[in-house]
Each structure stands twice: as structure tokens, then as C-alpha cells.
N, C-alpha and C. Protein backbone atom coordinates (compact mmCIF):
# COMPACT_ATOMS: atom_id res chain seq x y z
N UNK A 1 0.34 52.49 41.63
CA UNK A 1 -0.52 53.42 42.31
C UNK A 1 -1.01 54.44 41.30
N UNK A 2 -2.36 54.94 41.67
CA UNK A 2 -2.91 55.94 40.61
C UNK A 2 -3.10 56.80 41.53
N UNK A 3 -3.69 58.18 41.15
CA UNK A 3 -3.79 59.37 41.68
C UNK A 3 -4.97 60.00 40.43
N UNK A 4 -6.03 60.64 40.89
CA UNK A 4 -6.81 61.89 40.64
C UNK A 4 -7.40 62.95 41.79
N UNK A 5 -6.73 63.51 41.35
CA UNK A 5 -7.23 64.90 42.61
C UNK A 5 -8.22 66.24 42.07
N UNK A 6 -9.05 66.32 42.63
CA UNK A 6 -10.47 67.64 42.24
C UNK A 6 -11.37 67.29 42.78
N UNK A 7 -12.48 67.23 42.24
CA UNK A 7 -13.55 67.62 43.17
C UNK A 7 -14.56 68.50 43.19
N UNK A 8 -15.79 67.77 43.51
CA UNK A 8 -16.71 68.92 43.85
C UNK A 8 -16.44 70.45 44.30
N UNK A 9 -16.66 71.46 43.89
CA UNK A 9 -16.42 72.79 44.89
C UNK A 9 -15.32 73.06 44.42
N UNK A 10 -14.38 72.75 43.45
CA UNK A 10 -13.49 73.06 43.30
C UNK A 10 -13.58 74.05 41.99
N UNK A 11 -12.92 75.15 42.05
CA UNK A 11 -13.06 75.56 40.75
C UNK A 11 -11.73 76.83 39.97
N UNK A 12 -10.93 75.81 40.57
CA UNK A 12 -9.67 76.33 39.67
C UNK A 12 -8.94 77.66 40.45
N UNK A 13 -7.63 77.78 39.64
CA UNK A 13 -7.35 78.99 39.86
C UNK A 13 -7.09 79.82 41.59
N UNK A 14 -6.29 78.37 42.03
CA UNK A 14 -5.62 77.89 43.56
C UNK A 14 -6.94 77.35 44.38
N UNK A 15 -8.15 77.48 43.94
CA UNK A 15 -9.28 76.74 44.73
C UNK A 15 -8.67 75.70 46.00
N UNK A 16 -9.06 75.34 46.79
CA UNK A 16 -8.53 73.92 47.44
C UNK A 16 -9.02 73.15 47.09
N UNK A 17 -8.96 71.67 46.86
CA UNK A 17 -8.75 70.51 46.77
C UNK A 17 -9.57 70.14 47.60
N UNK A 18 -11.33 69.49 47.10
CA UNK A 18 -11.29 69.13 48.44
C UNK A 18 -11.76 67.17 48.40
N UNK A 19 -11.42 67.09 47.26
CA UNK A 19 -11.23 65.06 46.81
C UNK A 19 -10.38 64.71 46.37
N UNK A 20 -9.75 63.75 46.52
CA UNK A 20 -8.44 63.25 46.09
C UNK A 20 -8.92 61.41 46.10
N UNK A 21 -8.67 60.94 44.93
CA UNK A 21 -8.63 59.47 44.56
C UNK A 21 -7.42 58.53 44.37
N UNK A 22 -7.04 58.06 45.30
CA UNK A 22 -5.72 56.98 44.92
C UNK A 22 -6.26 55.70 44.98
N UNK A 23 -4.77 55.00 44.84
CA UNK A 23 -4.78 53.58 44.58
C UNK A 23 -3.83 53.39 44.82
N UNK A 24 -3.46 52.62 46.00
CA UNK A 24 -2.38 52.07 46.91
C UNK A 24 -1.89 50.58 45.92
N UNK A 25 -0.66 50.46 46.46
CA UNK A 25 -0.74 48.60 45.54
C UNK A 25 0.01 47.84 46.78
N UNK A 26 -0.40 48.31 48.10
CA UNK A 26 -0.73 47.38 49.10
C UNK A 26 -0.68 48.08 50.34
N UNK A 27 -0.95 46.70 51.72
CA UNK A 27 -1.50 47.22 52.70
C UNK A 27 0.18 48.58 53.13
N UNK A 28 1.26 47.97 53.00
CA UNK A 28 2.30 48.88 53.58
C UNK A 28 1.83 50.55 52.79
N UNK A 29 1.71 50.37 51.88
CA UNK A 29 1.78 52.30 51.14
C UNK A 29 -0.08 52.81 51.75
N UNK A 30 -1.04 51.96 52.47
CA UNK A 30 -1.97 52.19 52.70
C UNK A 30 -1.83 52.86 54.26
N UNK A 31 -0.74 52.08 55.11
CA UNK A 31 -0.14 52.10 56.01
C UNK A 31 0.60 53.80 55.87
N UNK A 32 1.32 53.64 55.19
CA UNK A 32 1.69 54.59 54.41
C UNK A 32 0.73 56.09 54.73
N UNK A 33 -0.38 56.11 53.48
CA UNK A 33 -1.29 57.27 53.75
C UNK A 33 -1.42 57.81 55.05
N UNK A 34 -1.83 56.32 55.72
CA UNK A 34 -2.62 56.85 57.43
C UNK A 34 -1.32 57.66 58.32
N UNK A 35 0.04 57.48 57.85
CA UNK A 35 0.91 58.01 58.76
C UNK A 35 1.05 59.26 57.85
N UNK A 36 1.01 59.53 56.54
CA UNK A 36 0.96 60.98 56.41
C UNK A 36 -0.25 61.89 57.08
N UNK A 37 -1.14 61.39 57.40
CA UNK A 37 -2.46 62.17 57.93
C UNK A 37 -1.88 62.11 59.38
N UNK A 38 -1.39 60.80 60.22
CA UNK A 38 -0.61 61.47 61.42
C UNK A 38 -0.06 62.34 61.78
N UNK A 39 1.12 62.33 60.33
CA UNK A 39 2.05 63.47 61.04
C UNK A 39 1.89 64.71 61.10
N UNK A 40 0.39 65.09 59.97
CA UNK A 40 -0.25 66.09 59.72
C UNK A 40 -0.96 66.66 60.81
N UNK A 41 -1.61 65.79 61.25
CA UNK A 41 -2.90 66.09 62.19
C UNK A 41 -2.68 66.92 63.11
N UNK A 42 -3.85 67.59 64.09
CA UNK A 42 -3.85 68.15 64.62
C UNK A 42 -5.16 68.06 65.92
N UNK A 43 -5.36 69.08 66.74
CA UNK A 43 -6.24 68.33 67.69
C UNK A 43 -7.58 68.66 67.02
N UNK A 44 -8.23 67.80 67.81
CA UNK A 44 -9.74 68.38 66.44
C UNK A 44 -9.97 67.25 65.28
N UNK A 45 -8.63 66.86 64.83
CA UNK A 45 -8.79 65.93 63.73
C UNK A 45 -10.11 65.20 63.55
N UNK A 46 -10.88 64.81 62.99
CA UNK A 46 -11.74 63.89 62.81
C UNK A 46 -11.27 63.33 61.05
N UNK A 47 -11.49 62.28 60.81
CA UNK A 47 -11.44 60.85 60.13
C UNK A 47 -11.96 60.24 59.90
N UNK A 48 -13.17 59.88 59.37
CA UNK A 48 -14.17 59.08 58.96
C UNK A 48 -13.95 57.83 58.11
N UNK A 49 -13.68 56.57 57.93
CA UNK A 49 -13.17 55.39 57.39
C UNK A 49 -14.56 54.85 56.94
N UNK A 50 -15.03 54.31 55.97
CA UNK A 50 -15.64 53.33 55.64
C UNK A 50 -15.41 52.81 54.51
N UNK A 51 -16.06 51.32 54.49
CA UNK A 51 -16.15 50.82 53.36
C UNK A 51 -15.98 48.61 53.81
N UNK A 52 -15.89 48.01 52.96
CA UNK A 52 -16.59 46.76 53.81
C UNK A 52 -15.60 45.99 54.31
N UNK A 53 -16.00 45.13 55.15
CA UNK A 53 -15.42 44.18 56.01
C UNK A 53 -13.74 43.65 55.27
N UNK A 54 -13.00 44.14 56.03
CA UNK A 54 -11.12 43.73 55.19
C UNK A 54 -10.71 44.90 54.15
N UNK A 55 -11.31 45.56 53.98
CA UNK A 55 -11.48 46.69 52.73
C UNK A 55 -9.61 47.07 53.29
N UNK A 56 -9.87 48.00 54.85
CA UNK A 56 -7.81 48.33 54.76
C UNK A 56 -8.31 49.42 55.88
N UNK A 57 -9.39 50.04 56.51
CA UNK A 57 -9.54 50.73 57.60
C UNK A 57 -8.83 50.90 58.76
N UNK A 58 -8.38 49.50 59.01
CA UNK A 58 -7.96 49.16 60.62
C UNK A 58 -6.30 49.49 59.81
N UNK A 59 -5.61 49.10 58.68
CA UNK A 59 -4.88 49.37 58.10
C UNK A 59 -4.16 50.80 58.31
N UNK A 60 -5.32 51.25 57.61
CA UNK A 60 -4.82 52.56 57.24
C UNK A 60 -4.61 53.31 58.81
N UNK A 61 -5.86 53.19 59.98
CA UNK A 61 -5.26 53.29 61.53
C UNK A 61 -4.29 53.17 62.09
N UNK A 62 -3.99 51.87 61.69
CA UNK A 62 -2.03 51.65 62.31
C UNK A 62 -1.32 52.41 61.97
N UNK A 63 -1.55 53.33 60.35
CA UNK A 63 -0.21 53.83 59.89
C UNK A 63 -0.84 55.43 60.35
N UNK A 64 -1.98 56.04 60.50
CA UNK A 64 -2.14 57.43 61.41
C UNK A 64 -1.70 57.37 62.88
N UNK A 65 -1.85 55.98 63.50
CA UNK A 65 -1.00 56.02 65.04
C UNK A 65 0.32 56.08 65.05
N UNK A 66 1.06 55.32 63.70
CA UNK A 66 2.40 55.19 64.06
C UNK A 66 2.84 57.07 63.35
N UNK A 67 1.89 57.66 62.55
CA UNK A 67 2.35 59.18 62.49
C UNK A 67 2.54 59.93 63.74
N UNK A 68 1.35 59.54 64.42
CA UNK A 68 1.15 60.27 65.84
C UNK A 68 2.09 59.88 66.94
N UNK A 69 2.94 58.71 66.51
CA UNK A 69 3.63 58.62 67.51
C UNK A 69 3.31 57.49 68.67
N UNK A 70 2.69 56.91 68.17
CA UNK A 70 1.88 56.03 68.99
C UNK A 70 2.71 54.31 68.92
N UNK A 71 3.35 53.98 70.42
CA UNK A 71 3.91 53.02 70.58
C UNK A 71 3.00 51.80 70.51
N UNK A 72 3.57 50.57 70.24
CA UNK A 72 2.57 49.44 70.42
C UNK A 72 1.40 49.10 69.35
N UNK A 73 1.26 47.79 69.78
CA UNK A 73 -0.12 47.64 68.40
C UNK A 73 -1.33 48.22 68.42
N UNK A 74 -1.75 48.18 67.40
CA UNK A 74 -3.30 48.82 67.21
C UNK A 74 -4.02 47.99 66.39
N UNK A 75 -5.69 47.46 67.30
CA UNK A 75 -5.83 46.82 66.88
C UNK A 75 -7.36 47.52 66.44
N UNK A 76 -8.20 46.44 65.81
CA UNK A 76 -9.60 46.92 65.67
C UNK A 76 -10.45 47.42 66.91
N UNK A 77 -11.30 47.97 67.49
CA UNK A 77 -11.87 48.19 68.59
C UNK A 77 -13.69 47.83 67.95
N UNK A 78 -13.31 46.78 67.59
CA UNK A 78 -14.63 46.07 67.43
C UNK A 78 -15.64 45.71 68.34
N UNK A 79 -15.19 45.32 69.65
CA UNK A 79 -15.97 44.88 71.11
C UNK A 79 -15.69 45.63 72.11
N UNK A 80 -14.82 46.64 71.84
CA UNK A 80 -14.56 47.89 72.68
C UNK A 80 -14.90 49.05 72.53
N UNK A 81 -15.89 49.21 71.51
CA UNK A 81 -15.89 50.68 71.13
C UNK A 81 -15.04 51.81 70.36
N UNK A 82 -14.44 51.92 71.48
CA UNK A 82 -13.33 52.83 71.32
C UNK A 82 -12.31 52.33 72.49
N UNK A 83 -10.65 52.86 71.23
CA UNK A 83 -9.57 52.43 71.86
C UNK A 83 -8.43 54.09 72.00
N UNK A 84 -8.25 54.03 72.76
CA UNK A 84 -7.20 55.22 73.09
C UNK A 84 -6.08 54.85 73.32
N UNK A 85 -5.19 55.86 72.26
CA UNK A 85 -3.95 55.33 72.21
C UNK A 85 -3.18 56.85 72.62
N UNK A 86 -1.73 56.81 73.53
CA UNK A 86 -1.29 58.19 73.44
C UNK A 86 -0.02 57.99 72.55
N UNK A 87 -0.02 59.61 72.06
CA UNK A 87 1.07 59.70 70.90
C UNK A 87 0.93 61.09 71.37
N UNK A 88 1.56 61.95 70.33
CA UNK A 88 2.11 63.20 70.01
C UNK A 88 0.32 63.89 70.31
N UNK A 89 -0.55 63.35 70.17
CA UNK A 89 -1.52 63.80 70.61
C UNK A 89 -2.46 62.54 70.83
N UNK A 90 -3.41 62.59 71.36
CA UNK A 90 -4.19 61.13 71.46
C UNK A 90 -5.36 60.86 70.56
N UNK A 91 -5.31 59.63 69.86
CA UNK A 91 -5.51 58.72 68.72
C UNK A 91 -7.10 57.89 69.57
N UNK A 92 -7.94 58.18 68.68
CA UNK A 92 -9.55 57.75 69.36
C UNK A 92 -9.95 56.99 68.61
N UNK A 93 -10.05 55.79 68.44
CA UNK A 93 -10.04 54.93 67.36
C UNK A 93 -11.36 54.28 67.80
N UNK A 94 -12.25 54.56 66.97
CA UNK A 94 -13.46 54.22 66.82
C UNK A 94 -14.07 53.33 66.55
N UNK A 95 -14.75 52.41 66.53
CA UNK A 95 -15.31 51.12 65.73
C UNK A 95 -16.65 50.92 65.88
N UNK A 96 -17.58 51.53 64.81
CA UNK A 96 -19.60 51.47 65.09
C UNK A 96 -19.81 49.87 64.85
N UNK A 97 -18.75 48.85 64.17
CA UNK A 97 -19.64 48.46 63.20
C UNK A 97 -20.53 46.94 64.09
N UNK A 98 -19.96 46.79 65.02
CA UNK A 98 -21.28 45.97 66.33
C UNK A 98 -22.27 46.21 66.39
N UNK A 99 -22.46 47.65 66.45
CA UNK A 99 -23.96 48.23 66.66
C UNK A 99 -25.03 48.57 65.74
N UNK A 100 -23.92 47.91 64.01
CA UNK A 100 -24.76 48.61 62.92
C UNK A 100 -25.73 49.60 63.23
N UNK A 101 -26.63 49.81 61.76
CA UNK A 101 -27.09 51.09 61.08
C UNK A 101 -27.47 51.87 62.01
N UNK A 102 -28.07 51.03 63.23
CA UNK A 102 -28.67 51.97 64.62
C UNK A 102 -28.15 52.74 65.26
N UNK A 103 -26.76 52.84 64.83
CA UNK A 103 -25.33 53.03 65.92
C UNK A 103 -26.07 54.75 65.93
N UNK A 104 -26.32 55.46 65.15
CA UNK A 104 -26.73 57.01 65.64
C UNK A 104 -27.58 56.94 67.01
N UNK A 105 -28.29 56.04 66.91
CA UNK A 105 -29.30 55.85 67.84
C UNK A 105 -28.83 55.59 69.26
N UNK A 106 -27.80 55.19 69.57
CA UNK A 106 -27.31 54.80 70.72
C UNK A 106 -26.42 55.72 71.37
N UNK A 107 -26.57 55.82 72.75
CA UNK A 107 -25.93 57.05 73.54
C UNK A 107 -24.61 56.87 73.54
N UNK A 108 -23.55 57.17 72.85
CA UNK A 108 -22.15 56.63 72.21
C UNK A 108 -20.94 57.62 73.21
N UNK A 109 -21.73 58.65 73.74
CA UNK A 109 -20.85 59.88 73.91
C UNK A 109 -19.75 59.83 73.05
N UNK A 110 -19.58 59.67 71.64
CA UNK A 110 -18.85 60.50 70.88
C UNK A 110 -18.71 62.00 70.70
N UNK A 111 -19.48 62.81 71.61
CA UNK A 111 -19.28 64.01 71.51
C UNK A 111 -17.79 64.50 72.40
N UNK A 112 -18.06 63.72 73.47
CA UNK A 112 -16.79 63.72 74.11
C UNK A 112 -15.31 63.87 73.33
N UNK A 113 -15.41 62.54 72.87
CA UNK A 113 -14.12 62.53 72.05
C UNK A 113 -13.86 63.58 70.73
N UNK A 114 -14.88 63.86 70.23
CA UNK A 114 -14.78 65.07 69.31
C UNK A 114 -14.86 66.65 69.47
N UNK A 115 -15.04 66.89 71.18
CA UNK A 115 -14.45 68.18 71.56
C UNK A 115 -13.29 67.59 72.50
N UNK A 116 -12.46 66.64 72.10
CA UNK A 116 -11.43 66.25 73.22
C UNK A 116 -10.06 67.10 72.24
N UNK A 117 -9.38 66.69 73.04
CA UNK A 117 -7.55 67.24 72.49
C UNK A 117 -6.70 66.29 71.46
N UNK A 118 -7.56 65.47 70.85
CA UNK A 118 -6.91 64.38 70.25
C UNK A 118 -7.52 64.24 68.91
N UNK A 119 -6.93 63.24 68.19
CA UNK A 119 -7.67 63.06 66.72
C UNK A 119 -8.49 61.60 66.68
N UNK A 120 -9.18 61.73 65.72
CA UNK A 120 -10.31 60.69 65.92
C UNK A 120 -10.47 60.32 64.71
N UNK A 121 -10.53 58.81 64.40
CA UNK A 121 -11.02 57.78 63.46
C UNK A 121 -11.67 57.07 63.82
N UNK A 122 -13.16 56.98 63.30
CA UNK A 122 -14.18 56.48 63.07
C UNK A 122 -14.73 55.80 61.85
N UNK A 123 -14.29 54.59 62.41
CA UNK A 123 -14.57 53.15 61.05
C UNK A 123 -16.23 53.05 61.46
N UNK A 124 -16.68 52.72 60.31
CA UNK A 124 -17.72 52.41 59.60
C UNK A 124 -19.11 53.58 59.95
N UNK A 125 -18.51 54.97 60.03
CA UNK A 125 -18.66 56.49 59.95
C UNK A 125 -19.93 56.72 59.67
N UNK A 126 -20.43 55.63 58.51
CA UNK A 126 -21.73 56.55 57.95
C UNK A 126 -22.93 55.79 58.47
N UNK A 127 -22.76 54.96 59.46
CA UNK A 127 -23.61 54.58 60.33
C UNK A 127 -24.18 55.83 61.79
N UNK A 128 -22.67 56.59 61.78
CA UNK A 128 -23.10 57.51 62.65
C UNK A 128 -23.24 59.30 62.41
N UNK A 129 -23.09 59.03 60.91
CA UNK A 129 -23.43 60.36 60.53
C UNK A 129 -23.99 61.44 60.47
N UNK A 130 -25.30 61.73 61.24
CA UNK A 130 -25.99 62.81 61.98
C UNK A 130 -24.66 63.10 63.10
N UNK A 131 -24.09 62.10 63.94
CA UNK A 131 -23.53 62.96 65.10
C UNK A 131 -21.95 63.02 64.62
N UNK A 132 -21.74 63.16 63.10
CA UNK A 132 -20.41 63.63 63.01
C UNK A 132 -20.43 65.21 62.55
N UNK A 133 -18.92 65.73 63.07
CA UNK A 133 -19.05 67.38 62.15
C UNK A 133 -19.39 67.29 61.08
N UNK A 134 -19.36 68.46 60.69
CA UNK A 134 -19.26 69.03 59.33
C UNK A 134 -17.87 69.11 58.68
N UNK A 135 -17.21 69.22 59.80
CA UNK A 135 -15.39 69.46 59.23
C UNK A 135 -14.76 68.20 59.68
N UNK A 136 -14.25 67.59 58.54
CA UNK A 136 -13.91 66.18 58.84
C UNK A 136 -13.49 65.79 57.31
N UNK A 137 -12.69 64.78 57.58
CA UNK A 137 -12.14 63.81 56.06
C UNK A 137 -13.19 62.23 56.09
N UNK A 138 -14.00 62.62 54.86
CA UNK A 138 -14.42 60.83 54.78
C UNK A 138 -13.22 60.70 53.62
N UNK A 139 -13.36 59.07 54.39
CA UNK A 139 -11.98 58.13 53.30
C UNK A 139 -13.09 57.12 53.29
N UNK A 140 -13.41 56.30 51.99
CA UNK A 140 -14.17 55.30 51.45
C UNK A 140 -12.59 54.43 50.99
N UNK A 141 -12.66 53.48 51.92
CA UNK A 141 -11.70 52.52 51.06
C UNK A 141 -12.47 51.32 50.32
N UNK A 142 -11.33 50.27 49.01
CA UNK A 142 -12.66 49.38 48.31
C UNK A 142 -11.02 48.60 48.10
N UNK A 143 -11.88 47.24 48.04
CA UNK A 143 -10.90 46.14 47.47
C UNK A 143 -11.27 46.07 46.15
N UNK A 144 -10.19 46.46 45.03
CA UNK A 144 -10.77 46.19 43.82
C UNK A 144 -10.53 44.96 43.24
N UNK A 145 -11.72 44.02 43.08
CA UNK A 145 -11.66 42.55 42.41
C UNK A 145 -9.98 42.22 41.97
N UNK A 146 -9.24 40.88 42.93
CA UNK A 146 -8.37 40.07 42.83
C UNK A 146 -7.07 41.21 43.00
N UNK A 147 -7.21 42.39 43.78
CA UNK A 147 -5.70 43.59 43.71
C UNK A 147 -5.47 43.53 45.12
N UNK A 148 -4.02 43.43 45.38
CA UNK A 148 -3.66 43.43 46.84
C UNK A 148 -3.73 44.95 47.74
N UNK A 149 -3.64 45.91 46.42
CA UNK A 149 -3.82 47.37 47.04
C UNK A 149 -5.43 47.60 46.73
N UNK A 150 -5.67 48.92 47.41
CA UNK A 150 -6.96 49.43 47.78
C UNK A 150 -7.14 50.81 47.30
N UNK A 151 -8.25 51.29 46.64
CA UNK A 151 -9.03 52.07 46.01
C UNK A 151 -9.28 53.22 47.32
N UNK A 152 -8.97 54.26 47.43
CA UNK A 152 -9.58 55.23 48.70
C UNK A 152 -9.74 56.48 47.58
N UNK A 153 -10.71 56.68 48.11
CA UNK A 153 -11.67 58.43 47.74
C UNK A 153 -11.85 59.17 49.42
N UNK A 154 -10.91 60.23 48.90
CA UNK A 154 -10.71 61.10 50.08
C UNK A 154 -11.78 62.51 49.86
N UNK A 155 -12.63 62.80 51.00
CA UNK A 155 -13.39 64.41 50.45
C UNK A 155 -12.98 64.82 51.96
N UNK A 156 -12.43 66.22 51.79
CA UNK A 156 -12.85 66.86 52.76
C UNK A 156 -13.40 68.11 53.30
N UNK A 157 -14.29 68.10 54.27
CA UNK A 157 -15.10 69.12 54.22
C UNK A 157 -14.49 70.11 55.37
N UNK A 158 -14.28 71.28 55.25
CA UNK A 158 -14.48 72.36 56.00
C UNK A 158 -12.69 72.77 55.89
N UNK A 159 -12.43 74.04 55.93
CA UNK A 159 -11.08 74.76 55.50
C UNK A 159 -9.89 73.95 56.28
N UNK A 160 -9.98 73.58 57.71
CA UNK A 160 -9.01 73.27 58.24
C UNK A 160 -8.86 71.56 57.88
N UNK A 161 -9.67 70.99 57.55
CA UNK A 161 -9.40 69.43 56.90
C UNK A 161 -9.12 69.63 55.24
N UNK A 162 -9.60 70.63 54.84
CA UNK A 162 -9.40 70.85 53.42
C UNK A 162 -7.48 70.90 52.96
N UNK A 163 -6.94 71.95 54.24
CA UNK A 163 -5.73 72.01 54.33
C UNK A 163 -4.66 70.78 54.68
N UNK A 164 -5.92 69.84 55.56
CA UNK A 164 -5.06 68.86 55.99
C UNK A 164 -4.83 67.65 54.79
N UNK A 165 -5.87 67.13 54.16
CA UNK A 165 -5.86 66.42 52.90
C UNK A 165 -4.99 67.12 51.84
N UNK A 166 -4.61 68.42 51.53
CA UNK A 166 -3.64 69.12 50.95
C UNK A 166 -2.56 69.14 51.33
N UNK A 167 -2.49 68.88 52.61
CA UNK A 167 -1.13 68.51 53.11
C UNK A 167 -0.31 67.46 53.12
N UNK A 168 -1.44 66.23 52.94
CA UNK A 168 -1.10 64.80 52.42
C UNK A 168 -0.69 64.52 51.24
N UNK A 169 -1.75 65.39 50.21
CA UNK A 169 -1.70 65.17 48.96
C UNK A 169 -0.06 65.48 48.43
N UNK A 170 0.46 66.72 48.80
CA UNK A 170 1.93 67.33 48.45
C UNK A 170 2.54 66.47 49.12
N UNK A 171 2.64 65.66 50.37
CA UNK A 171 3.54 64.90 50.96
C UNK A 171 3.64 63.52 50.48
N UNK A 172 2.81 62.56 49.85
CA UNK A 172 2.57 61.74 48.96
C UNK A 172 3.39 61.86 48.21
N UNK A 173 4.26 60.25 47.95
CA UNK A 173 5.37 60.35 47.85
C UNK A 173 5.03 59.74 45.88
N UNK A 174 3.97 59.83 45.81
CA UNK A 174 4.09 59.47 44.18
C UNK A 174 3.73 60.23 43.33
């Protein structure tokens, strides 16, 4: 596993953190990440996932539900939209990527779920990017040519996700 942490906006001298670059060396420590952002989270959470088809999204989901506390499997919500799971708070698991690039375009009521009491991950994110906050974590995951682990670039924007990716980063066990 690798690690670089900085970032845009950052500029020393206790600044926050608001990008962080790892490299998992498989799906369990990817699993891994998503349950440190569980146990972190809070209501409000938003989560933004992209990156292509098998990349580790739905992955990295299982391991933020099993932070949250969340019994049972979790699967993609590819033909469902959205899947709700309850845990320690409730888990909104998102999935645009049926509706591709148009997906902004379509009456999604995602607003709902993002003034709801729960945290929210939204795979393939930058399809719906006009109707996401401003305060939120994008995670870009990447399969890097023939590696069983996965490449993620974490940014996050706005003080209270800034804290929460800082909270991962120190809890990160490498």
C-alpha cells in the first residue's frame, strides 16, 4: 500500500488536508477504508464514488455499511436506484450508472436523501454533479493494469468532510 496526502488548498502549517492518495493491495483493505469512513460518519455524510465498471465502489460500500453497523449483504443498486440499509445511522446507497450521463436530468429526488438523517454514497457521482453539495468526499477509484488492489484519490470539500477524511487518514492503519 502507498499513501500521499496534500492537496490543493492546502498550505501548511496545520492547514487541513483536503486530498489524500492511497493504494490498497486488495479488495479486503479497500473494504477496509469504506468501514473507516463508517465508523466516522455522521448524518449529512455524503460520498461520492466513481470510476469504471469493477474499479472497487460497490467494494468499498460494503466496508462503510459494515462501519455503520449495517447487518446483511450489500449489494450494487444498479436496477434499484437506491438501496437503504439501517445501521447506527442509515446508509443510502446510490447507483446513477443505468441512467448514464443524463442521470442530472432525471427527477431522482436525491434531494431527499441528502437532507435525510443518514449518510449517502453515490456511485458513478459525476454523472449527477450539478445536484450534489458542495460539502462532500469524491473518491475516484482505478484498477491499476494487472494489481489486485486499487488506486483511490480522496478530495474533500467543505470543513466538516475535510475533518472527516482527516479522521480516516489518522485512523488508517498504515
Amino acid at each position: 500500500m502507498s499513501i500521499r496526502a496534500g492537496g490543493a488548498g492546502e498550505t501548511g502549517g496545520g492547514a487541513r488536508r483536503r486530498m489524500w492518495e492511497i493504494t490498497t493491495g486488495s479488495p479486503g483493505e479497500t473494504q477496509t477504508l469504506g468501514r473507516l469512513f463508517g465508523e466516522a460518519a455522521r448524518p449529512g455524510t455524503v460520498l461520492c464514488l466513481d470510476g469504471d465498471l469493477g474499479a472497487g465502489k460497490t467494494t468499498f460500500v460494503q466496508g462503510l455499511a459494515d462501519g455503520l453497523g449495517v447487518s446483511g449483504p450489500v449489494a450494487s443498486p444498479t436496477f434499484t436506484l437506491v438501496c437503504e440499509y439501517r445501521g447506527r445511522f442509515p446508509l443510502y446507497h446510490v447507483d446513477v450508472y443505468r441512467l448514464g450521463e443524463e442521470a442530472a436530468e432525471e427527477p431522482l429526488g436525491l434531494e431527499e436523501y441528502l437532507e435525510g438523517d443518514g449518510v449517502m454514497a453515490i456511485e458513478w457521482s459525476r454523472w449527477v454533479e450539478p445536484l450534489l453539495p458542495e460539502d462532500r468526499v469524491s473518491i475516484r477509484i482505478e484498477r491499476p493494469p494487472g494489481a489486485t488492489g486499487r488506486a483511490l484519490t480522496l478530495r474533500a470539500r467543505g470543513s466538516r468532510h475535510e475533518a472527516l477524511l482527516e479522521e480516516v487518514m489518522r485512523r488508517w492503519p498504515g
